[in-house]
N, C-alpha and C. Protein backbone atom coordinates (compact mmCIF):
# COMPACT_ATOMS: atom_id res chain seq x y z
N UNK A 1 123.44 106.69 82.14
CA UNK A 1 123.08 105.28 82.24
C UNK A 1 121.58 105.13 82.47
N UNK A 2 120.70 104.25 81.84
CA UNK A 2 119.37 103.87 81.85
C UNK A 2 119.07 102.87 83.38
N UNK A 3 118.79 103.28 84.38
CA UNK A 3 118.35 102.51 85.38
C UNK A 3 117.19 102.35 85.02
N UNK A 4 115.92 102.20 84.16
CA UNK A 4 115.01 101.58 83.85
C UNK A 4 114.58 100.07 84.36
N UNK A 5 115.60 99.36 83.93
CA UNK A 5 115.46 97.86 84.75
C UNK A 5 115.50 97.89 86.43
N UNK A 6 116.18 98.74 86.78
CA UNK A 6 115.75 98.53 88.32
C UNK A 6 114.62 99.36 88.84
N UNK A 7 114.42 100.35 88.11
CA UNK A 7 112.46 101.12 88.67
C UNK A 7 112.09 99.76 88.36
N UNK A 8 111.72 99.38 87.41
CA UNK A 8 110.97 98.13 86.97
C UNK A 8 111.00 96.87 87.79
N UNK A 9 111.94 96.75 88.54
CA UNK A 9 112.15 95.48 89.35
C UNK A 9 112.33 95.74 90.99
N UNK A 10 110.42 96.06 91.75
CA UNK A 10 110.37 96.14 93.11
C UNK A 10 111.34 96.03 93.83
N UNK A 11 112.00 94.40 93.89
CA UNK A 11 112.73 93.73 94.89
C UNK A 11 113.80 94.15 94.48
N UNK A 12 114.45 94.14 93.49
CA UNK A 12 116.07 94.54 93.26
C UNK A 12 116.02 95.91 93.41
N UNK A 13 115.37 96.55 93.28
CA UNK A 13 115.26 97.91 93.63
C UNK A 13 115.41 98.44 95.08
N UNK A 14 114.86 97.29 96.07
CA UNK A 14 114.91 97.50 97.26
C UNK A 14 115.95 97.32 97.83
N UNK A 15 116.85 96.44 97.13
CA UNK A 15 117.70 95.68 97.31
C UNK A 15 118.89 96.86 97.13
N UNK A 16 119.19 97.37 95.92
CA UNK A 16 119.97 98.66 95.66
C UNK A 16 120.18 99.86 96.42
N UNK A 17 118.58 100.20 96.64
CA UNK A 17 118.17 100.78 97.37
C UNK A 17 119.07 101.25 99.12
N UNK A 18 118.63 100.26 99.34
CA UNK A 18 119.32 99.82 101.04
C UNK A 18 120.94 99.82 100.68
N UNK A 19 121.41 99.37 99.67
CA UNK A 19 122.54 99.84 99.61
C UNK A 19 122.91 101.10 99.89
N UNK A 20 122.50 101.90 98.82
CA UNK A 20 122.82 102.97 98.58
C UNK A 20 122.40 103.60 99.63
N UNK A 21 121.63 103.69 100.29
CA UNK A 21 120.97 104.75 101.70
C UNK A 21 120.29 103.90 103.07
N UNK A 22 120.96 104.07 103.87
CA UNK A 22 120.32 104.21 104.97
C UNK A 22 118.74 103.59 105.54
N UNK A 23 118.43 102.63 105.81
CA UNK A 23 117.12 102.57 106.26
C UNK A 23 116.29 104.01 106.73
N UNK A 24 115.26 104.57 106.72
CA UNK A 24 114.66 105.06 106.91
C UNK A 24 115.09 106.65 107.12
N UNK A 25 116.39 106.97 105.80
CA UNK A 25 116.92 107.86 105.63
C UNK A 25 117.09 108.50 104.43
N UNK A 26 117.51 109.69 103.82
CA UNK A 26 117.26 110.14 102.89
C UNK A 26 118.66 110.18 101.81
N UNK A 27 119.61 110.79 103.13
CA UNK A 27 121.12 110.99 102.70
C UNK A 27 121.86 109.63 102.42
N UNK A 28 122.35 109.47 101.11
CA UNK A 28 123.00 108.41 100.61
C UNK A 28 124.05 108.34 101.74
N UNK A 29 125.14 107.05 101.41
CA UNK A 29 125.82 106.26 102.12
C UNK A 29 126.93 107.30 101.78
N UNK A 30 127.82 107.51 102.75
CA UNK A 30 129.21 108.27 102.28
C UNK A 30 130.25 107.61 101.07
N UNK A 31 130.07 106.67 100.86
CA UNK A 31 130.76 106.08 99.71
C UNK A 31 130.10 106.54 98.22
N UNK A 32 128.61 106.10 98.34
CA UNK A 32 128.29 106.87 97.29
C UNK A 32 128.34 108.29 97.10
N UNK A 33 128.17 109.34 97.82
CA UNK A 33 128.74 110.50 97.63
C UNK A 33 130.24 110.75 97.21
N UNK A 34 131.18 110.01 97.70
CA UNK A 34 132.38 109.86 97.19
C UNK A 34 132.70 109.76 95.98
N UNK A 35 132.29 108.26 95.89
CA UNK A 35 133.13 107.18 94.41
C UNK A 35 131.77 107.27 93.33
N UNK A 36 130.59 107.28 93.67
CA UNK A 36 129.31 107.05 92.40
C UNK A 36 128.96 108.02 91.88
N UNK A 37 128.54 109.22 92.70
CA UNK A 37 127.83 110.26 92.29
C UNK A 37 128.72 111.17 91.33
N UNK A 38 129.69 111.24 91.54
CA UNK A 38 130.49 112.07 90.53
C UNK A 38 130.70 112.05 89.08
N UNK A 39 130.52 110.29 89.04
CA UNK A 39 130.79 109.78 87.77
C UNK A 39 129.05 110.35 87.37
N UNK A 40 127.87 110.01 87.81
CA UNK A 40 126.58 110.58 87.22
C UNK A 40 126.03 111.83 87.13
N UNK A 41 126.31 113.01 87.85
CA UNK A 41 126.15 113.85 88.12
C UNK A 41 127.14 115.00 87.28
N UNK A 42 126.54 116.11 87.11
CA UNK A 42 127.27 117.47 86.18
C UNK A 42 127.53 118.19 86.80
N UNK A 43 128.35 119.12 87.50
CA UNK A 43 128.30 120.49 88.12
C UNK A 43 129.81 121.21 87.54
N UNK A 44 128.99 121.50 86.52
CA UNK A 44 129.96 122.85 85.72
C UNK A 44 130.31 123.76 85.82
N UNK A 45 131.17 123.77 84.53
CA UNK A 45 132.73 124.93 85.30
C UNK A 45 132.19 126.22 86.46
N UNK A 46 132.70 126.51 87.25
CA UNK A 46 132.96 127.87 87.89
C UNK A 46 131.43 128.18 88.61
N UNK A 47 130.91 127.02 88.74
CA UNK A 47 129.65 126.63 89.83
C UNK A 47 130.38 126.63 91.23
N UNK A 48 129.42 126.82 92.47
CA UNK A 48 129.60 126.49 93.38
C UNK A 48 128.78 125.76 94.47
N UNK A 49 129.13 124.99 95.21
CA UNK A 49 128.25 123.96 96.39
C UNK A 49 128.56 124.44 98.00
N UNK A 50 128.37 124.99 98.58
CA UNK A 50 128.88 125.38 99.82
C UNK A 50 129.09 124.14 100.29
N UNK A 51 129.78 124.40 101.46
CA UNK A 51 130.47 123.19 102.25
C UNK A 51 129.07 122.53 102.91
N UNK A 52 127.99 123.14 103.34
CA UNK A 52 127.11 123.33 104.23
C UNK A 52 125.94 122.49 103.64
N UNK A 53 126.39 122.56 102.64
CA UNK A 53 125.03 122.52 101.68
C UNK A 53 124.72 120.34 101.98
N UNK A 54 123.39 120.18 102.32
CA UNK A 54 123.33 118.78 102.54
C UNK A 54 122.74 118.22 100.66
N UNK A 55 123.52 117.76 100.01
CA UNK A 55 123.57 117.23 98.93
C UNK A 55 122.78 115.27 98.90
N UNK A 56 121.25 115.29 99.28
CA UNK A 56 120.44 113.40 99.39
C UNK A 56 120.51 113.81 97.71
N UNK A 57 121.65 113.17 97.50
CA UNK A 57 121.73 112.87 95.55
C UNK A 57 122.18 111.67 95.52
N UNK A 58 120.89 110.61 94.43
CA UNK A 58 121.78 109.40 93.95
C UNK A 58 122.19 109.28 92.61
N UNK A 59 122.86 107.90 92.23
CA UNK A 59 122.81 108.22 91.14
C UNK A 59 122.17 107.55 90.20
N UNK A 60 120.72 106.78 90.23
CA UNK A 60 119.58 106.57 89.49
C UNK A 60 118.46 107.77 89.29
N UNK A 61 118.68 108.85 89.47
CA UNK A 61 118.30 110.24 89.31
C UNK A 61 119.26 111.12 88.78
N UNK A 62 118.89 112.00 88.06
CA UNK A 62 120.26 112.55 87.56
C UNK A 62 120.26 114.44 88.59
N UNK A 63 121.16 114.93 88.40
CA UNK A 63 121.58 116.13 89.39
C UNK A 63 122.40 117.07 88.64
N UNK A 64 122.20 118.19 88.50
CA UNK A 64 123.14 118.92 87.32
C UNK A 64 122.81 120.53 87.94
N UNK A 65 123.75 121.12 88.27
CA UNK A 65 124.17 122.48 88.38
C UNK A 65 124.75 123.16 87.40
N UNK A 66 124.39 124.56 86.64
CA UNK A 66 125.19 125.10 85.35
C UNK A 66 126.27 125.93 85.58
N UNK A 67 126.70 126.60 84.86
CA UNK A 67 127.76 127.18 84.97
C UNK A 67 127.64 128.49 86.02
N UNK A 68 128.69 128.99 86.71
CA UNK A 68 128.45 129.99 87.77
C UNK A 68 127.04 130.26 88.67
N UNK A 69 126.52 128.91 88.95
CA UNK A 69 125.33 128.94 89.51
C UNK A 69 126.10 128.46 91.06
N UNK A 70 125.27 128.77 92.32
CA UNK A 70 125.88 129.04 93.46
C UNK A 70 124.84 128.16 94.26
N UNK A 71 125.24 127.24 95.20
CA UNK A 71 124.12 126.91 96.22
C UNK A 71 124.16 127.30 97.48
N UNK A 72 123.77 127.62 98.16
CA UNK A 72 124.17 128.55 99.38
C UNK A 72 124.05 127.34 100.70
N UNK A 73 125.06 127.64 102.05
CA UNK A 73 125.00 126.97 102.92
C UNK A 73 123.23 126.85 103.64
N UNK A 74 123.36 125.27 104.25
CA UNK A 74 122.31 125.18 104.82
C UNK A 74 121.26 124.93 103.58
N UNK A 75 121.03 124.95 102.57
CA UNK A 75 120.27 124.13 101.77
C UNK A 75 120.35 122.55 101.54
N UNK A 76 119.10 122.23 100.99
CA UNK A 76 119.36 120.49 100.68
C UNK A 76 118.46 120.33 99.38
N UNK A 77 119.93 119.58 98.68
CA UNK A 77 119.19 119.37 97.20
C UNK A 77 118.66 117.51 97.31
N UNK A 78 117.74 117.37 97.08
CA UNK A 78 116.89 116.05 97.31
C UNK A 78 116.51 115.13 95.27
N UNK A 79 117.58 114.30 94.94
CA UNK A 79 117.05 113.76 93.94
C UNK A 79 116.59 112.66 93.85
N UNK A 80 116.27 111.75 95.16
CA UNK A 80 115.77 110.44 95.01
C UNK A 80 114.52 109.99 94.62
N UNK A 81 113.49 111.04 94.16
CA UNK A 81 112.09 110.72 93.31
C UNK A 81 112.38 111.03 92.33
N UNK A 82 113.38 112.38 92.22
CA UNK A 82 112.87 112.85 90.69
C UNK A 82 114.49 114.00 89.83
N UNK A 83 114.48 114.08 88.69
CA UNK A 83 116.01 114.61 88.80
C UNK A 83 115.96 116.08 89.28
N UNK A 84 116.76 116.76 89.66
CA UNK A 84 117.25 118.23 89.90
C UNK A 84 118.20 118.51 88.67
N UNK A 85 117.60 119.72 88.32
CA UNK A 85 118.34 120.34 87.33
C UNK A 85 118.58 122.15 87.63
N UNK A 86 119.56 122.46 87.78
CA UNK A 86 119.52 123.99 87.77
C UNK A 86 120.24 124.27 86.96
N UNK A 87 119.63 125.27 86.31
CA UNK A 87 120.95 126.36 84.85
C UNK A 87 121.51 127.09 85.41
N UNK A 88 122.13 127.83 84.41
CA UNK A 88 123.13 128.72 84.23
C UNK A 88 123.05 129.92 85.27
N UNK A 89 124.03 130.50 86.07
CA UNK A 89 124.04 132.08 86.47
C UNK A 89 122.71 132.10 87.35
N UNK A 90 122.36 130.85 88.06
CA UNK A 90 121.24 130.96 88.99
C UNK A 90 121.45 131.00 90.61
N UNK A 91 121.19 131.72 91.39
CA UNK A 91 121.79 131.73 92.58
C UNK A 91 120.40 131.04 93.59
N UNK A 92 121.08 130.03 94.36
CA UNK A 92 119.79 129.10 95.32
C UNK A 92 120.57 129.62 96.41
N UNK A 93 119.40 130.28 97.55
CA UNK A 93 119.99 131.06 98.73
C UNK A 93 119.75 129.84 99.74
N UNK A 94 120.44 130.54 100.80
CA UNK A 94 120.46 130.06 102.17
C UNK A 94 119.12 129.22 102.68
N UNK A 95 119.27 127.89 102.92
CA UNK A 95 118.36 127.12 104.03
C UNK A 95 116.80 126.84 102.73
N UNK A 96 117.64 126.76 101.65
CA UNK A 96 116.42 126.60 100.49
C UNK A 96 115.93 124.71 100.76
N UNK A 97 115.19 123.91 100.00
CA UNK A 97 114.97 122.54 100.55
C UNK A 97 114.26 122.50 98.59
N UNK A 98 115.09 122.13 98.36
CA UNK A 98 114.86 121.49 96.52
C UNK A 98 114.65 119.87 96.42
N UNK A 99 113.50 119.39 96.49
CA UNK A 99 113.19 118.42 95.75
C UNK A 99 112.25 118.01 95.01
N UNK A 100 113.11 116.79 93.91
CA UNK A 100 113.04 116.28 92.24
C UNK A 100 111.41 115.92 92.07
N UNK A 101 110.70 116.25 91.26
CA UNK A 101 111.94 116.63 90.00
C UNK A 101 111.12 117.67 89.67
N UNK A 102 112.25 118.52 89.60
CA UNK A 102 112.33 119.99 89.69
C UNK A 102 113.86 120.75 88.47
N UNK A 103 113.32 121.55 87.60
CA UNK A 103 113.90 121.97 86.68
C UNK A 103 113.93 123.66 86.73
N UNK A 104 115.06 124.09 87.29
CA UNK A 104 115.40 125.35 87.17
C UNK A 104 116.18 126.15 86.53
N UNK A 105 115.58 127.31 85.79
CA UNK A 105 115.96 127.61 84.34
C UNK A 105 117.61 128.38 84.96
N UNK A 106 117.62 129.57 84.42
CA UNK A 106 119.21 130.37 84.44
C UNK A 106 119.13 131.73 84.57
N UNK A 107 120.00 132.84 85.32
CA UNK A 107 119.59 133.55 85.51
C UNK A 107 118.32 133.83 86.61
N UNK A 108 118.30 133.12 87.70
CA UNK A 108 117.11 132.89 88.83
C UNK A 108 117.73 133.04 90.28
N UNK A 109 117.15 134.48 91.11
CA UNK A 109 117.17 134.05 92.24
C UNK A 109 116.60 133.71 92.87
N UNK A 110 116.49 132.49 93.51
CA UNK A 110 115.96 131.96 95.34
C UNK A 110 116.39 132.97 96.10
N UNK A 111 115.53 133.21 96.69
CA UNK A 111 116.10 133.47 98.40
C UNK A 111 116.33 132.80 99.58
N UNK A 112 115.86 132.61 100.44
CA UNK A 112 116.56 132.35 101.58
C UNK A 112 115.02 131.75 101.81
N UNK A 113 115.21 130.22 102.57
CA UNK A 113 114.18 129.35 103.36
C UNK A 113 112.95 128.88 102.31
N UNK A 114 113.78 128.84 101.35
CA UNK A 114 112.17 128.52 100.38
C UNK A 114 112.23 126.99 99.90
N UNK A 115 110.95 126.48 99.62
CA UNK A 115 110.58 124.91 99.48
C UNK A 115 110.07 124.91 98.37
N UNK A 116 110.90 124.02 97.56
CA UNK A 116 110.66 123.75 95.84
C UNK A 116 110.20 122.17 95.99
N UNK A 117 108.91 121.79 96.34
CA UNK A 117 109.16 120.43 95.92
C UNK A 117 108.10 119.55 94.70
N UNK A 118 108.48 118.65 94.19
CA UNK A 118 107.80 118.12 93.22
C UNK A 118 107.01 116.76 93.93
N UNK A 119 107.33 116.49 95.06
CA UNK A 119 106.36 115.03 95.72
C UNK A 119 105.54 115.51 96.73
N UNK A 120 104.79 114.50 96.63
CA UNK A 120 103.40 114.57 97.78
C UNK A 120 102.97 113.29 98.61
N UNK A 121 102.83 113.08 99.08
CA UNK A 121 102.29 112.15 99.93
C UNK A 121 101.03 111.48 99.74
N UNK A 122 100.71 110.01 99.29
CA UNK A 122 99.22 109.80 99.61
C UNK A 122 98.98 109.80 100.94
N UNK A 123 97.31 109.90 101.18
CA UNK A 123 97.22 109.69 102.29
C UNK A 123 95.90 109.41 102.81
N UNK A 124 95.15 108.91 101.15
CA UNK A 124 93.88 108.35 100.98
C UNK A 124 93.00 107.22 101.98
N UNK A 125 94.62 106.79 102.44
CA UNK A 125 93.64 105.24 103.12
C UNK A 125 93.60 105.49 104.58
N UNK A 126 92.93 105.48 105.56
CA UNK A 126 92.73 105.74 106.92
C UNK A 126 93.56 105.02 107.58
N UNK A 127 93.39 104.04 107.30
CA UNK A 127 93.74 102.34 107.94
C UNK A 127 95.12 102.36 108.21
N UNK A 128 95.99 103.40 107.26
CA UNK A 128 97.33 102.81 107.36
C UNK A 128 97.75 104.25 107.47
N UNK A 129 99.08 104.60 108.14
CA UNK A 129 100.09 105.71 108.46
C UNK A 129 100.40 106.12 106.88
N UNK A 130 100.41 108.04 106.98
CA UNK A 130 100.31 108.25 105.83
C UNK A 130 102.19 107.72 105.08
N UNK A 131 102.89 107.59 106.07
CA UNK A 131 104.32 107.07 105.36
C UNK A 131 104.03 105.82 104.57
N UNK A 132 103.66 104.95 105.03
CA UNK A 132 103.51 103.89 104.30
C UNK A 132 102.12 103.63 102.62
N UNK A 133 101.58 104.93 102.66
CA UNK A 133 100.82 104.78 101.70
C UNK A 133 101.65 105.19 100.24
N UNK A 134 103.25 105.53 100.42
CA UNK A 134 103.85 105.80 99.10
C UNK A 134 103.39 107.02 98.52
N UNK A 135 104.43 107.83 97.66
CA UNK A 135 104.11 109.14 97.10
C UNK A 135 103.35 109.40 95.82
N UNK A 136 103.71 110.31 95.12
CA UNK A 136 103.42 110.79 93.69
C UNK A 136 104.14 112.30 93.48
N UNK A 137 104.67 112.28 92.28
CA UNK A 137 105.36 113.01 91.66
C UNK A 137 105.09 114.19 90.46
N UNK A 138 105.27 115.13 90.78
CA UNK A 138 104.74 116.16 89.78
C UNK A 138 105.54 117.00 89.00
N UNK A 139 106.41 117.50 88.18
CA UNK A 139 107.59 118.02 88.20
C UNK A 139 107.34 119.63 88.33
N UNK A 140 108.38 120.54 89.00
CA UNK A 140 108.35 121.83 89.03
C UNK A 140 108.96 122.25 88.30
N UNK A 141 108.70 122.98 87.10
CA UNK A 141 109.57 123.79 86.45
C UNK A 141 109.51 125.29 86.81
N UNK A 142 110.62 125.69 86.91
CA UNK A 142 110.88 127.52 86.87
C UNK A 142 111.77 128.14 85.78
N UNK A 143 111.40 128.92 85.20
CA UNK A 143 111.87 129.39 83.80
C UNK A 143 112.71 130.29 83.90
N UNK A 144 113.43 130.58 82.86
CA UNK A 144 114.52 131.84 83.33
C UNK A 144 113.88 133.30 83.48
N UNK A 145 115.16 133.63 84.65
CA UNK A 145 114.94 135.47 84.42
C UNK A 145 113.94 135.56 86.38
N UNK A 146 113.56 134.23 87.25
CA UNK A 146 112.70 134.66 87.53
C UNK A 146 113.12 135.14 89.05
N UNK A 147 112.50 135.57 90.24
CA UNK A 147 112.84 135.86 91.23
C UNK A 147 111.89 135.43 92.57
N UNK A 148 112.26 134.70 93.09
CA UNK A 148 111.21 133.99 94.19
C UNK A 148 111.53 134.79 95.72
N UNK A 149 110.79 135.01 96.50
CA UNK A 149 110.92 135.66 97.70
C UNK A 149 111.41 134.14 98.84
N UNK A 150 112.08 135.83 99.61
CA UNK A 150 111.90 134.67 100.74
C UNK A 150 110.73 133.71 101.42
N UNK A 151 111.20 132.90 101.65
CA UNK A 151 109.97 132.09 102.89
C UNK A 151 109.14 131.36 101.79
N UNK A 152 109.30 131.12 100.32
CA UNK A 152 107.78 131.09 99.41
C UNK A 152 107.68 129.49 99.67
N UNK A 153 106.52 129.23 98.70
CA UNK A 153 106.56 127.41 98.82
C UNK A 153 106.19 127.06 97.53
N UNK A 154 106.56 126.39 96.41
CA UNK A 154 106.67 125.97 95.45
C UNK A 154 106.12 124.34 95.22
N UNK A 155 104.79 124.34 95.14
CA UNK A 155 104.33 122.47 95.02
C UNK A 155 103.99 122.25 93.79
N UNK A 156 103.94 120.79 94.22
CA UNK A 156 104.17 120.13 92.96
C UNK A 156 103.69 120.36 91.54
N UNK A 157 104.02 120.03 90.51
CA UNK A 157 102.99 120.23 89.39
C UNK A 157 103.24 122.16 89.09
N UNK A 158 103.67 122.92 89.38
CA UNK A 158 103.79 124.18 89.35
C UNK A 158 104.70 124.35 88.07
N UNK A 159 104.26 125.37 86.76
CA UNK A 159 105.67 125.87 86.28
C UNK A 159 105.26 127.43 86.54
N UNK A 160 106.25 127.98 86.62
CA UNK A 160 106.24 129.62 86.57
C UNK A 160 107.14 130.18 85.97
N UNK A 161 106.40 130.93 84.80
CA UNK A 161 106.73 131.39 83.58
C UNK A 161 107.86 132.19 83.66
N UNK A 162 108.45 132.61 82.63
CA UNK A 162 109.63 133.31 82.56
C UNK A 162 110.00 135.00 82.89
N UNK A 163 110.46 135.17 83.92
CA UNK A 163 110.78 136.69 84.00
C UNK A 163 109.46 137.32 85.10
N UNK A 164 109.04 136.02 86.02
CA UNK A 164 107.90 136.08 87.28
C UNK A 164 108.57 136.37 88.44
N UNK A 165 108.15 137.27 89.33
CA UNK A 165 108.58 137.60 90.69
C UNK A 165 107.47 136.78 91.59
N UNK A 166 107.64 136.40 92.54
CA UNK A 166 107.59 135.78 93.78
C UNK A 166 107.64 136.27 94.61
N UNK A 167 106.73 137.09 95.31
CA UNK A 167 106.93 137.94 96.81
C UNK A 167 106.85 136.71 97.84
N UNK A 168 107.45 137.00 98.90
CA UNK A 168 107.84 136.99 99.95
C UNK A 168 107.04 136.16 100.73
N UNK A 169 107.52 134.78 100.99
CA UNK A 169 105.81 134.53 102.08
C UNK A 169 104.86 133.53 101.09
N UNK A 170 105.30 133.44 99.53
CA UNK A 170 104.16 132.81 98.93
C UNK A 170 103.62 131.66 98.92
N UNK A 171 102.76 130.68 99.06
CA UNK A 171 102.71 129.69 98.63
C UNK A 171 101.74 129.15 96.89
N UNK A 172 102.62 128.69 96.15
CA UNK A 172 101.95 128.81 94.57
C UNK A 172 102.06 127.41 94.67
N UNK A 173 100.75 127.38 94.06
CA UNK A 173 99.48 126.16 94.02
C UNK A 173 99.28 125.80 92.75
N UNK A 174 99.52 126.93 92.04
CA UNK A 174 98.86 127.18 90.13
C UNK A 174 100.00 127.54 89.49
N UNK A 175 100.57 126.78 88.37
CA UNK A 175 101.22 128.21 87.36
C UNK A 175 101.20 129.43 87.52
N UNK A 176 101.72 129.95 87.08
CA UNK A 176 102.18 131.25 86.84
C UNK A 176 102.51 131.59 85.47
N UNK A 177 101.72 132.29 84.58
CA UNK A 177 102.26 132.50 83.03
C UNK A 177 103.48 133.63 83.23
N UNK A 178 104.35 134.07 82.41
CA UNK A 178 105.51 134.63 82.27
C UNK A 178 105.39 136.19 82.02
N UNK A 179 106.03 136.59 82.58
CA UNK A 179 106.42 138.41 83.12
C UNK A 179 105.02 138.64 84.00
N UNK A 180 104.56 138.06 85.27
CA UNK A 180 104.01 138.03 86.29
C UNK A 180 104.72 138.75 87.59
N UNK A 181 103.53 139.12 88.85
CA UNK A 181 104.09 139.15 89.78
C UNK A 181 103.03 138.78 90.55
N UNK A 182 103.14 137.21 91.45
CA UNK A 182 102.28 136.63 92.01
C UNK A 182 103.09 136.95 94.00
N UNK A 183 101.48 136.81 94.71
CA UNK A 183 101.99 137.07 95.98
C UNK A 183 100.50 136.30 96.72
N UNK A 184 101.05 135.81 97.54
CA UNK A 184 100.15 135.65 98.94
C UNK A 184 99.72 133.87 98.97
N UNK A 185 99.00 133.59 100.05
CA UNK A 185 98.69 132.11 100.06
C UNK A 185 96.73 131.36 99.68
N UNK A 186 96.54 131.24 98.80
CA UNK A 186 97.32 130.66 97.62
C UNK A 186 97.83 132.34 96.73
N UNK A 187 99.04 131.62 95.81
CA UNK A 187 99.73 132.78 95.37
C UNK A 187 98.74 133.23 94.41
N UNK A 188 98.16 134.52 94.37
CA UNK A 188 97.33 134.96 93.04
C UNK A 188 98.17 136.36 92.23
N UNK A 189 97.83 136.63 90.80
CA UNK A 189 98.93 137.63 89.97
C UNK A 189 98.18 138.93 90.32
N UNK A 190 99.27 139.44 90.96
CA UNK A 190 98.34 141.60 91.15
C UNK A 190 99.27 142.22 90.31
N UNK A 191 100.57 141.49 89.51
CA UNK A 191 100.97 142.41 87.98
C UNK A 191 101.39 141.86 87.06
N UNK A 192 101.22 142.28 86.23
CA UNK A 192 101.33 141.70 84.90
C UNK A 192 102.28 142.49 83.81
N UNK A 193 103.34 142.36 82.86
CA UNK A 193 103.88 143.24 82.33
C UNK A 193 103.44 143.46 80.68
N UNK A 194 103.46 144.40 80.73
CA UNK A 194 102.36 145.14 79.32
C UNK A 194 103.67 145.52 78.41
N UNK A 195 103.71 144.99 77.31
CA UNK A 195 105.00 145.08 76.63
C UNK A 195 104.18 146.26 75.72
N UNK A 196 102.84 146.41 75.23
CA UNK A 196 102.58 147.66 75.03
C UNK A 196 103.07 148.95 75.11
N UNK A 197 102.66 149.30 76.97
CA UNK A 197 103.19 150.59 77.44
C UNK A 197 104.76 150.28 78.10
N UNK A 198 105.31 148.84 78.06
CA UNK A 198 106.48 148.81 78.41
C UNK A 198 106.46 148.91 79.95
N UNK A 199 105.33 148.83 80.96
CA UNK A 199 105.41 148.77 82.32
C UNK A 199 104.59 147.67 83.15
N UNK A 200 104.55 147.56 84.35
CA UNK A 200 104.07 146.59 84.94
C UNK A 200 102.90 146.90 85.34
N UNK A 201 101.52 146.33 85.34
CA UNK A 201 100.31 146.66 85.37
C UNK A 201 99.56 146.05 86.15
N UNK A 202 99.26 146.95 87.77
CA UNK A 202 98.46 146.04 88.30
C UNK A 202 97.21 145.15 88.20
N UNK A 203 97.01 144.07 88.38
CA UNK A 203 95.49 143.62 88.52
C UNK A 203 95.00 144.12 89.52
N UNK A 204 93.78 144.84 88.99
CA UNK A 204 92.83 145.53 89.46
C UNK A 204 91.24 144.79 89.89
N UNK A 205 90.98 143.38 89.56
CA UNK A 205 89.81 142.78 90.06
C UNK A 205 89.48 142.27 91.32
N UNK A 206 88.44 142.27 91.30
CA UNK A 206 87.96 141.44 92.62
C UNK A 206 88.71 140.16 93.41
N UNK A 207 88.52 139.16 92.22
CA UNK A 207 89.31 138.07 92.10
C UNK A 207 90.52 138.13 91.27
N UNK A 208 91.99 138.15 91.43
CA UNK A 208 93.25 137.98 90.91
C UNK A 208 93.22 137.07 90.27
N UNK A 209 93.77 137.18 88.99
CA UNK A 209 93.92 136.03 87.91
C UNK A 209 94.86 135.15 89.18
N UNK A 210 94.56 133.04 88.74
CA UNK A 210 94.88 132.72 89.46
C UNK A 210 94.89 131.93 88.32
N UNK A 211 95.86 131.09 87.90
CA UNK A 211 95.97 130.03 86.74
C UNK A 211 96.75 129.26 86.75
């Protein structure tokens, strides 16, 4: 369904809005988790949602899990800026915090405590509390094949290429081009895979490609 007319319309928007969630809360109303979201939302065959798992999904954002992809307890999938998408055979670990809009390919593990998010906060104007200055949105994409460490942090505007490892601890600021291995804060690449000799090749410079 096209919710277009209500982005477009402030007040009815606000109006919906407050329906659907909570004043100054994130997690929709238990009814809409019930009776709405099901009808908008995908989570295909032989997927799983832990019991645990805190699901702030509406349904003027869309939300889609692929087939045998797993979300682990103690995570929270967040689609009220932007949609969540995860593919196929992707496993999201324990106490992960995913929010929209954010597109994750198939074949991908998360680990455990990591922050995927696509919004930011203004916070340009002095005068006023940075809550009330409203966000902005960047989308995260992650491509298949890839592997993120524990603890990492994933902001906005980020894609990271296909078949990239993620050590442990990272925070990535920049892209990442594909068959990488980026580490540290900000995340910079120390390997690269050489389809040449068929192995993984450290960066050896001063400064780590950072892109």
């Amino acid at each position: 369904m096209n919710f277009n007319f209500l982005k477009n319309n402030k007040r009815l928007k606000k109006i919906v809005h407050r329906l659907l969630i909570p004043a100054n809360e994130a997690r929709p109303r238990l009814w809409v988790s019930w009776f709405v979201n099901p009808f908008f939302h995908k989570q295909k065959r032989s997927s799983v949602i832990r019991r645990r798992v805190r699901l702030d999904v509406v349904p003027f954002n869309y939300f889609e899990i692929g087939e045998s992809s797993v979300i682990e307890d103690f995570s929270t999938i967040n689609n009220g800026v932007g949609d969540v998408v995860i593919g196929d055979n992707t496993l999201i670990g324990l106490g992960n915090v995913i929010i929209g809009p954010v597109e994750i390919g198939s074949n991908i593990i998360l680990a455990q405590n990591i922050v995927v998010s696509g919004l930011n906060h203004k916070y340009q104007d002095v005068a006023l509390p940075v809550r009330e200055q409203g966000i902005t949105t960047r989308k995260i994409i992650i491509e298949d094949n890839c592997w993120i460490g524990a603890n990492s942090v994933i902001t906005a505007g980020v894609t990271i290429g296909k078949h990239c490892v993620i050590a442990a601890g990272s925070v990535v600021t920049k892209s990442i081009p594909p068959y990488c291995v980026a580490a540290g804060n900000p995340a910079k690449i120390i390997k690269q895979y050489s389809f040449e000799t068929n192995e993984w090749i450290g960066v050896v410079t001063k400064n780590p490609i950072s892109l």
